[in-house]
Protein backbone atom coordinates (compact mmCIF):
# COMPACT_ATOMS: atom_id res chain seq x y z
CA UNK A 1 29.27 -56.88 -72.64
CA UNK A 2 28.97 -52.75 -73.52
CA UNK A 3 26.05 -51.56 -72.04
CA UNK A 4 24.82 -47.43 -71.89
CA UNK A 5 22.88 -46.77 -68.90
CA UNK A 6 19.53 -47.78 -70.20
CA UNK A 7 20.86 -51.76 -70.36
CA UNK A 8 21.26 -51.39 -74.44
CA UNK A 9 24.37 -52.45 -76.47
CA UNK A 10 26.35 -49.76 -77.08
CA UNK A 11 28.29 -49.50 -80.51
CA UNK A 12 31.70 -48.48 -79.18
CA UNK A 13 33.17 -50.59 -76.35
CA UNK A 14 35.71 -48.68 -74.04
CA UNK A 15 37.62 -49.85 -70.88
CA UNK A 16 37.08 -46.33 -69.65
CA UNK A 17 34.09 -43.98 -70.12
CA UNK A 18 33.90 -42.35 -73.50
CA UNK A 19 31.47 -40.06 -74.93
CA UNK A 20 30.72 -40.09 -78.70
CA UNK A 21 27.87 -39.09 -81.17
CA UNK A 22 26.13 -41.52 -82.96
CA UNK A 23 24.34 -41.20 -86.19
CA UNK A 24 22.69 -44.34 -86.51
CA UNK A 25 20.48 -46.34 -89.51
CA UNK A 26 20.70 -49.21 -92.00
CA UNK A 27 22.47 -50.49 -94.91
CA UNK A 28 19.71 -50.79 -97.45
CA UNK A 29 20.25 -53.63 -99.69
CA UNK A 30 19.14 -57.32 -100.99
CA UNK A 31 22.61 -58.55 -100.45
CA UNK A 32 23.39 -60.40 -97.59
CA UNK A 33 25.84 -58.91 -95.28
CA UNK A 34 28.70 -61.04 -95.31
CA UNK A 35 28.95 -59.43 -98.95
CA UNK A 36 29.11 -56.01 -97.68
CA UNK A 37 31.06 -56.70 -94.90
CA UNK A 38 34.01 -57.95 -97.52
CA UNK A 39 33.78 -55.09 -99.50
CA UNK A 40 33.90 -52.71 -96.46
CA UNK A 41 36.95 -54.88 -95.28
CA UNK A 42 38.82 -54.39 -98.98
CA UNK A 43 38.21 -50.22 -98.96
CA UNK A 44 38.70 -49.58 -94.98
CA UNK A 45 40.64 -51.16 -91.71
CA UNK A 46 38.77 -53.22 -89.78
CA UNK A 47 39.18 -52.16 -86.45
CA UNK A 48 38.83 -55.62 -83.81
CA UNK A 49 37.81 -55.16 -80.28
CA UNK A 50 36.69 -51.24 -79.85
CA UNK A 51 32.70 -52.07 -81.21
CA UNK A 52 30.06 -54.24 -80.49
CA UNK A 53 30.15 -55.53 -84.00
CA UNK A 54 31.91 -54.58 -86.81
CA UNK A 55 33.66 -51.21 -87.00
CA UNK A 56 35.50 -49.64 -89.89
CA UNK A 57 38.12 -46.53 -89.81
CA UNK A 58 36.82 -44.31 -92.12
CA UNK A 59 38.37 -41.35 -91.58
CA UNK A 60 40.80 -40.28 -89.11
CA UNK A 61 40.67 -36.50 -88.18
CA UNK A 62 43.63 -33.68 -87.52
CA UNK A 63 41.94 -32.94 -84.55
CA UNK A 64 42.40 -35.87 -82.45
CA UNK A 65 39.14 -37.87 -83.47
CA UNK A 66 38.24 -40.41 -85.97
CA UNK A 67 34.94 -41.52 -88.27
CA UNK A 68 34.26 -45.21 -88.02
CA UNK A 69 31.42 -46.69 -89.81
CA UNK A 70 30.16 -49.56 -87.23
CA UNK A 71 27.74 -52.18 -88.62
CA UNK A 72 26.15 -55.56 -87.88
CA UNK A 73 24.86 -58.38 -89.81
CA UNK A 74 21.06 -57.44 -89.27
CA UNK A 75 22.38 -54.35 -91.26
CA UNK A 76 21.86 -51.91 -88.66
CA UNK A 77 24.81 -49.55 -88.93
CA UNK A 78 26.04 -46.17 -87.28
CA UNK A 79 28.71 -43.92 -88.15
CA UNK A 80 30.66 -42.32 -84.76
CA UNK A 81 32.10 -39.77 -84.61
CA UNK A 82 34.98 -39.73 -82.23
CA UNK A 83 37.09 -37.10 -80.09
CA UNK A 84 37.15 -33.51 -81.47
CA UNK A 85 36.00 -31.92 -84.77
CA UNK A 86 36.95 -28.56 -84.92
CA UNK A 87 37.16 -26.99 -88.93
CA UNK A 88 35.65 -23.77 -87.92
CA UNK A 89 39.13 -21.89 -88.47
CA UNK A 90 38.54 -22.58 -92.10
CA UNK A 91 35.59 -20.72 -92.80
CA UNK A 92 34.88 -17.60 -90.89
CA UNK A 93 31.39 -17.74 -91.34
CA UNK A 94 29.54 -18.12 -87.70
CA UNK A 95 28.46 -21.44 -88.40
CA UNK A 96 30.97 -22.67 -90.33
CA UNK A 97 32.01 -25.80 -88.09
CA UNK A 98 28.43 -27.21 -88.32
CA UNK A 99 28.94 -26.90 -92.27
CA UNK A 100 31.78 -28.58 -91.89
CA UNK A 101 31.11 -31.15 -90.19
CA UNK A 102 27.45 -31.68 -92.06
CA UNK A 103 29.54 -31.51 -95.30
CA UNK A 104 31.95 -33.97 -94.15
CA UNK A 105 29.40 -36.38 -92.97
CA UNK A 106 27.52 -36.29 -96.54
CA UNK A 107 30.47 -37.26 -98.34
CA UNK A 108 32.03 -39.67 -95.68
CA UNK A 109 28.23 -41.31 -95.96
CA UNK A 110 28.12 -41.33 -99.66
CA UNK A 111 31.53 -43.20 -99.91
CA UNK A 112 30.63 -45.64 -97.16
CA UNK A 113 27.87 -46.60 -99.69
CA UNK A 114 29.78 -46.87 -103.05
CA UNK A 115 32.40 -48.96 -101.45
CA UNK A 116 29.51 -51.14 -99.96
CA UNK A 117 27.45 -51.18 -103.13
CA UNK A 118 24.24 -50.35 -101.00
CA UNK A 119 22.81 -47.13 -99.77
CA UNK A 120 23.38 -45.96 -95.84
CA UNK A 121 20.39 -44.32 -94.32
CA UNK A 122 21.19 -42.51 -91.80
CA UNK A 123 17.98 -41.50 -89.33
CA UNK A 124 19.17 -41.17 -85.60
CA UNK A 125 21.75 -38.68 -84.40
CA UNK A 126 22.60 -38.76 -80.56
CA UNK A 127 25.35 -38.64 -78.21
CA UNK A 128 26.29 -42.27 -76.03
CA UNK A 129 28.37 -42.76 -73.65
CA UNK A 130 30.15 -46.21 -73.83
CA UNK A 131 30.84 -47.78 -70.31
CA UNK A 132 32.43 -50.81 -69.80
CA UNK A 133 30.12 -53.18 -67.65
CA UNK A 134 32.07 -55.80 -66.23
């Protein structure tokens, strides 16, 4: 078991510690998750043994860092993102990383949700740290 220092699951299981932001919700939807799950497995690579549940490479960045869309089958879901995300070179407007990375997030999100056939809702953003317990 992957526990954060409150006792909770944590989403991302790591042998070492690991710090990475969460932005957690639900898969809204009458289907039942094994449906979603297959579709999520035909449009991304399922990624065994680094989550608590199910976890999905969405994205891999060009700055040493990845998007994976994690979900279980009470459809709880988050997506993390991993390492570093650093686009500000782009743009030279002052806070053009945070666009970035908002704008990348929104679309990342919105494709997540046509490949599942379901909308993502997104509601908590926060940082975790995942610790292995044992």
């Amino acid at each position: 078991m992957f526990l954060k220092a409150d006792g909770t699951e944590v989403w991302l299981q790591s042998s070492t510690k690991l710090p990475y932001i969460s932005l957690s919700g639900f898969i809204e939807t009458s289907e039942e998750y094994a449906t979603i799950r297959l579709r999520l497995r035909q449009a991304y690579e399922l990624l065994s043994g680094i989550a608590s549940d199910d976890a999905f490479l969405v994205q891999e960045l060009k700055d040493n860092g990845a998007l994976v869309f994690c979900a279980r089958s009470d459809k709880n879901c988050a997506l993390l993102l991993l390492g570093k995300f650093d686009r500000g070179r782009e743009k030279r407007k002052p806070c053009a990383v945070l666009e970035n990375l908002v704008e990348m997030i929104e679309n990342s999100v919105d494709e997540i949700g046509r490949q599942a056939g379901a909308i993502i809702r997104l509601e908590v953003v926060q940082s975790e740290l995942a610790v292995r317990s044992r």
